[in-house]
C-alpha atoms as a PDB file:
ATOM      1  CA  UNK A   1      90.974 128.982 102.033  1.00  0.00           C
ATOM      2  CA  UNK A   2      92.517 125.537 100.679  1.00  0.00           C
ATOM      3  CA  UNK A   3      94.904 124.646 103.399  1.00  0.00           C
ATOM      4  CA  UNK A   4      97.705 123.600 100.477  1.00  0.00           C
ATOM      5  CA  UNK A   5      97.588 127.497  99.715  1.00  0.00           C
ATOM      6  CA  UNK A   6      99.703 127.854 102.602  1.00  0.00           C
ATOM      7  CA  UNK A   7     102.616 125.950 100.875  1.00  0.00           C
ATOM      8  CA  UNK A   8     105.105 126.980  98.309  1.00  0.00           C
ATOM      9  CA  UNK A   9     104.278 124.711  95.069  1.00  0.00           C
ATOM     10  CA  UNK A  10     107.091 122.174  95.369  1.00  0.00           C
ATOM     11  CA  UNK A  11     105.671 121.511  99.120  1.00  0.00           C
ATOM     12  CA  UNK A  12     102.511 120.581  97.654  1.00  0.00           C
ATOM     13  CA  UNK A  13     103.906 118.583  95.029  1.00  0.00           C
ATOM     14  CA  UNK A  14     105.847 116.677  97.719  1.00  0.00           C
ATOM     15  CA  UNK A  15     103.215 116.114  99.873  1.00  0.00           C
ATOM     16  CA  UNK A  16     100.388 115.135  97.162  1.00  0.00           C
ATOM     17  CA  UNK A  17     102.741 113.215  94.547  1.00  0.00           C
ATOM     18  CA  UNK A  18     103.598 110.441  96.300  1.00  0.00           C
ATOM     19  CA  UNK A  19      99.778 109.616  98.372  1.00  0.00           C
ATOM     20  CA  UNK A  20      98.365 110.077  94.714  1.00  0.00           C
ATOM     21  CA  UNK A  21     101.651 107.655  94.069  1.00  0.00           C
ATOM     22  CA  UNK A  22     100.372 105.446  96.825  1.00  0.00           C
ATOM     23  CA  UNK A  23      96.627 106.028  96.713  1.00  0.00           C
ATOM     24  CA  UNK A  24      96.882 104.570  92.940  1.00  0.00           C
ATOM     25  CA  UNK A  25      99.164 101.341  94.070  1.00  0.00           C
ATOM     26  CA  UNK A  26      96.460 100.828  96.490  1.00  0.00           C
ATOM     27  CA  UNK A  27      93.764 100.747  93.824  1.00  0.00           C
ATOM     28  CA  UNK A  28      95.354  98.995  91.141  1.00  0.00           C
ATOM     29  CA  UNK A  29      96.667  96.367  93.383  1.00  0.00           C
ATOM     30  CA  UNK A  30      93.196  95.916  94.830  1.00  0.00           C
ATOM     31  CA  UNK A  31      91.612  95.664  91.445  1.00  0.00           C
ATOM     32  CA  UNK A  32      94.041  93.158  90.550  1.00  0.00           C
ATOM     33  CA  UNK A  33      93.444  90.997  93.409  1.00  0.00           C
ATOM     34  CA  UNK A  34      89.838  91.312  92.818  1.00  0.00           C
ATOM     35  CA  UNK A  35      90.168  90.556  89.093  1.00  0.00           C
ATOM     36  CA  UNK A  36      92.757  87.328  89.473  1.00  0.00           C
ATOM     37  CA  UNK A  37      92.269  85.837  92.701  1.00  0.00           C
ATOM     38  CA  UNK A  38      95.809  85.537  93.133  1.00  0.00           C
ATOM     39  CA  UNK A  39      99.291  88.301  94.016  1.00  0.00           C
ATOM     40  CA  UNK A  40     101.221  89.220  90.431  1.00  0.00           C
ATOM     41  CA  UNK A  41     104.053  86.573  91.223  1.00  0.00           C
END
């Protein structure tokens, strides 16, 4: 079984939310970088 099964549902949405959260920073920010050559100042 899925170990997020164990968990109530607001558990899992407090443990996934914010790495998605972070996980998508991660990726956009990276993509940016790659796109511009330069930070978003």
């Amino acid at each position: 079984m899925p170990i997020w099964t164990k968990y109530p549902d607001h558990k899992k949405i407090r443990v996934l939310l914010p790495g998605f959260f972070v996980f998508m920073y991660d990726v956009s920010s990276a993509f940016l970088i790659h796109r511009k050559l330069r930070p978003m100042n």
